[in-house]
N, C-alpha and C. Protein backbone atom coordinates (compact mmCIF):
# COMPACT_ATOMS: atom_id res chain seq x y z
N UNK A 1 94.87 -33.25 76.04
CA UNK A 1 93.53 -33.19 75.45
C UNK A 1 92.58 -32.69 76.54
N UNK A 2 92.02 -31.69 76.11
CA UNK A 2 90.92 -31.29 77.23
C UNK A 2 89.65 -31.98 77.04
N UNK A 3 88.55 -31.40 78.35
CA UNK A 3 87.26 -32.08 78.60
C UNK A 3 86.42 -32.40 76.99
N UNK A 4 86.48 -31.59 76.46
CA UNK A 4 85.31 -31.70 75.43
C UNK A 4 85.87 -31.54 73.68
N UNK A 5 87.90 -32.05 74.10
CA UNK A 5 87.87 -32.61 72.85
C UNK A 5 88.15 -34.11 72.99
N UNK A 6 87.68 -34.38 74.37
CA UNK A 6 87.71 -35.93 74.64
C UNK A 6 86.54 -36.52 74.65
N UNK A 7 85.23 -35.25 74.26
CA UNK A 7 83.70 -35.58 74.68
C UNK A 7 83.53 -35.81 73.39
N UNK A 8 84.47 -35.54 72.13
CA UNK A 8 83.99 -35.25 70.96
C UNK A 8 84.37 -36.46 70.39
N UNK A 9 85.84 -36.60 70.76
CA UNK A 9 86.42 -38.13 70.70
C UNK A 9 85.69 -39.17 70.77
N UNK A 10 85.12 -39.21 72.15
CA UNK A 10 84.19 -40.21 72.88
C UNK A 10 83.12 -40.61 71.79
N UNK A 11 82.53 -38.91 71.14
CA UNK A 11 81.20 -39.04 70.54
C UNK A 11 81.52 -40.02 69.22
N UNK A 12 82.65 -39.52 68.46
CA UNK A 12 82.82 -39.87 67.47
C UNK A 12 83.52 -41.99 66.99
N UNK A 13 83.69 -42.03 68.25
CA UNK A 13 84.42 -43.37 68.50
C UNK A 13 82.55 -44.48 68.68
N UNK A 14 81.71 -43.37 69.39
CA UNK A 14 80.41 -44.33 69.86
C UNK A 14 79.58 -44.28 68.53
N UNK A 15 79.71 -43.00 67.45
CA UNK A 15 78.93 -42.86 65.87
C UNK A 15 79.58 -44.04 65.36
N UNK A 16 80.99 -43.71 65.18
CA UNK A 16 81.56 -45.18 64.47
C UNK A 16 80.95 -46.66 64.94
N UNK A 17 81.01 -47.25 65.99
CA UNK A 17 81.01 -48.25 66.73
C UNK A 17 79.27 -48.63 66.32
N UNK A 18 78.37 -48.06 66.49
CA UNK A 18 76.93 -47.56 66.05
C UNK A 18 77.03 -47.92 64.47
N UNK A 19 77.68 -47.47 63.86
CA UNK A 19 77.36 -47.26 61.93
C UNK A 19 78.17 -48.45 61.41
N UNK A 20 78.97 -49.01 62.37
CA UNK A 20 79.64 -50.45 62.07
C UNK A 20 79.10 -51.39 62.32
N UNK A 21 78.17 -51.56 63.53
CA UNK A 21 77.19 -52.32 63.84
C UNK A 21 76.01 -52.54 63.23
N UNK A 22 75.34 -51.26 62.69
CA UNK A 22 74.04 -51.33 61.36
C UNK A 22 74.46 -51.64 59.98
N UNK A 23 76.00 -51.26 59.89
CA UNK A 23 76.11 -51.99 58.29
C UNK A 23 76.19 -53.27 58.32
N UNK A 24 76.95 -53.91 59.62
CA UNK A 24 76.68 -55.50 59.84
C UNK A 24 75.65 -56.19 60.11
N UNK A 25 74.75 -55.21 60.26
CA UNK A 25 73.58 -55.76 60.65
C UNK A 25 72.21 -55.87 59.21
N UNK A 26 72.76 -55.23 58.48
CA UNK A 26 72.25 -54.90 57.33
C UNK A 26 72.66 -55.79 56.07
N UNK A 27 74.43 -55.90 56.42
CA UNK A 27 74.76 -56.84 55.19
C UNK A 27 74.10 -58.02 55.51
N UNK A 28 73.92 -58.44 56.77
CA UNK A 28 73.46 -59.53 56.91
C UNK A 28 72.01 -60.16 56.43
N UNK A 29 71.05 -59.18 56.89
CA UNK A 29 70.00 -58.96 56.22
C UNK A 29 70.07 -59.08 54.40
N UNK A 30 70.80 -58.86 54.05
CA UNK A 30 70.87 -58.88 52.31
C UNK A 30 71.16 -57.87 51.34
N UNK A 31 71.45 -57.46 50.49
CA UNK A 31 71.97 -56.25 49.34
C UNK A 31 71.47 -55.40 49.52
N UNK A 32 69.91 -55.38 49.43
CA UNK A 32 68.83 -54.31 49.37
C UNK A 32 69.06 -53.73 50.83
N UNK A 33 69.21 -54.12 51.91
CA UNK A 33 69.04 -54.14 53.04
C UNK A 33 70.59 -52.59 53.30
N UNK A 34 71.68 -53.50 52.67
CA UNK A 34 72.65 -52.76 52.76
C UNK A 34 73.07 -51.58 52.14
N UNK A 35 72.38 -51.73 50.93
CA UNK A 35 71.75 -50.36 50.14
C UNK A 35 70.86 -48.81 50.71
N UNK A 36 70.22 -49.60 51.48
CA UNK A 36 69.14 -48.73 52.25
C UNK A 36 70.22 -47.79 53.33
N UNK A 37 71.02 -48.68 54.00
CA UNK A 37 71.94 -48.45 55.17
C UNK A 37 73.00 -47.46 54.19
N UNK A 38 73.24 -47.66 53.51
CA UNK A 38 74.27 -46.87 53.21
C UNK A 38 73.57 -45.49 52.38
N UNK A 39 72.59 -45.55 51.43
CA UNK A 39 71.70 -44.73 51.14
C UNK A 39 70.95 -43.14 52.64
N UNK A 40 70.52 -43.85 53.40
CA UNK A 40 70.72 -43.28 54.86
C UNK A 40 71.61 -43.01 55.32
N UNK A 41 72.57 -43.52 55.51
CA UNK A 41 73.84 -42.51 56.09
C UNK A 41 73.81 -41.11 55.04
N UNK A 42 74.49 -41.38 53.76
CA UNK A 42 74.78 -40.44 53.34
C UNK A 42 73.44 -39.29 52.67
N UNK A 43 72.31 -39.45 52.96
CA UNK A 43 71.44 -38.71 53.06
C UNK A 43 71.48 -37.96 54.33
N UNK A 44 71.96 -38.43 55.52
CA UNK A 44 71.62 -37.50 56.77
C UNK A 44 73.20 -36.90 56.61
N UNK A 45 74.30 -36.99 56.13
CA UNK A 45 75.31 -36.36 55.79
C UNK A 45 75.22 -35.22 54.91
N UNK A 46 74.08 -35.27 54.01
CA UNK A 46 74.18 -34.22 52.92
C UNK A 46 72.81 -33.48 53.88
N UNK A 47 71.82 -33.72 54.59
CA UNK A 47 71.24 -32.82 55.26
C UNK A 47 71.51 -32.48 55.94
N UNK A 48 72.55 -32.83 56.91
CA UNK A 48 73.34 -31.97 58.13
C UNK A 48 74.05 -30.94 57.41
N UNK A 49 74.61 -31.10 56.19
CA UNK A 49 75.38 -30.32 55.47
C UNK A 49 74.40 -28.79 55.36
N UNK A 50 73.50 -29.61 54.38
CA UNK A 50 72.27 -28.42 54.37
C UNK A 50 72.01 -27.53 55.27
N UNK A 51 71.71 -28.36 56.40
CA UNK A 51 71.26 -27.38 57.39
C UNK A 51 72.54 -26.59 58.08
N UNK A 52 73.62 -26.66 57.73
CA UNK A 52 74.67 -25.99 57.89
C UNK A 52 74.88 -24.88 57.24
N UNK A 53 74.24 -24.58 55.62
CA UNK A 53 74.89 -23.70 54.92
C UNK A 53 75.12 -24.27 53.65
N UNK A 54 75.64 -25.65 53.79
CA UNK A 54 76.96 -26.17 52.96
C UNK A 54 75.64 -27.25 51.83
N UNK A 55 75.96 -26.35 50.53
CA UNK A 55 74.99 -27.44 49.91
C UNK A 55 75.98 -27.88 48.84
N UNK A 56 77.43 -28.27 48.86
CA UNK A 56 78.47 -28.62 48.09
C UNK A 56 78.23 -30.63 48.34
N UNK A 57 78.04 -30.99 49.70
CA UNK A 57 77.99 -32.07 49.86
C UNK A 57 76.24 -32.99 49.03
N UNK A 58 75.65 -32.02 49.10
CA UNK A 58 74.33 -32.75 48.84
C UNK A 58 74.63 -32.77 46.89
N UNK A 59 74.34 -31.52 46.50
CA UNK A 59 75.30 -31.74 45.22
C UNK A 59 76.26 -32.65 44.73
N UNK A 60 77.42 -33.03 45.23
CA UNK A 60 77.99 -33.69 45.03
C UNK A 60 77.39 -35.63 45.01
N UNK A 61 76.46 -35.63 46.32
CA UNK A 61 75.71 -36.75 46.45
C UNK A 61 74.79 -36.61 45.07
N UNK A 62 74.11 -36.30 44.59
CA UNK A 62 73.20 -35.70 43.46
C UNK A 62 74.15 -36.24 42.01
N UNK A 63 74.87 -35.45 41.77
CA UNK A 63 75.47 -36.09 40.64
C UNK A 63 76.50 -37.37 40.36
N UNK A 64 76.73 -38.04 42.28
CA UNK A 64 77.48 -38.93 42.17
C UNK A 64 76.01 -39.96 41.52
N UNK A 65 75.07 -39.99 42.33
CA UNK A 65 73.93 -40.58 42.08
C UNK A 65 73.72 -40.62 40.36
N UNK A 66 73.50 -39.16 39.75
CA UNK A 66 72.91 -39.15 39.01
C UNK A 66 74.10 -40.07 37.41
N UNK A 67 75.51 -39.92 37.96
CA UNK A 67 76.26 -40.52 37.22
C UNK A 67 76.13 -42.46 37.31
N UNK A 68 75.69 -43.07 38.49
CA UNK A 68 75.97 -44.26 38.90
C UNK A 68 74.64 -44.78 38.16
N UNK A 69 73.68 -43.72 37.73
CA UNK A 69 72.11 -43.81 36.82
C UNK A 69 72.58 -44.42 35.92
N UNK A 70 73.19 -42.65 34.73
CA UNK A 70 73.48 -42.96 33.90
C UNK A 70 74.59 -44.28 33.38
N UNK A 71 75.47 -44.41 34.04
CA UNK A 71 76.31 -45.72 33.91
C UNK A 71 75.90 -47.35 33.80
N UNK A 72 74.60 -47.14 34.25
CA UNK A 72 74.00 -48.68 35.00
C UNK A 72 72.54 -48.52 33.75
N UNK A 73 72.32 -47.59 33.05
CA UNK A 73 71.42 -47.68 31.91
C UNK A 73 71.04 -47.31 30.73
N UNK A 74 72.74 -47.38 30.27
CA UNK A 74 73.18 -47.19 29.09
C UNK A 74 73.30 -48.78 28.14
């Protein structure tokens, strides 16, 4: 493994370690709390996407959303 697919490693081991720590920190806090946390992640997932090019992920967030609507107020 070279320098900077061990920098990427590194990065990706310290995002995890980070996003495991705010969802615990969140469930703890309460539902709403953990809602928000997970709502935020995958909002800065579908705008990194964006700003990539890639608007398959934000879409996909969009109608997962817009299905979990319709399901919950029928």
């Amino acid at each position: 493994m070279n320098a900077a697919q061990r920098a990427a490693q590194a990065r990706l081991a310290n995002q995890a370690a980070h996003y495991n720590a705010a969802q615990a920190k969140a469930a703890a806090a309460g539902p709403m709390h953990l809602i928000t946390f997970w709502q935020n992640v995958n909002r800065k997932l579908a705008k990194d996407a964006l700003d990539n090019g890639d608007p398959s992920i934000a879409n996909k967030l969009a109608s997962h959303l817009n299905d979990f609507y319709r399901a919950h107020t029928q």
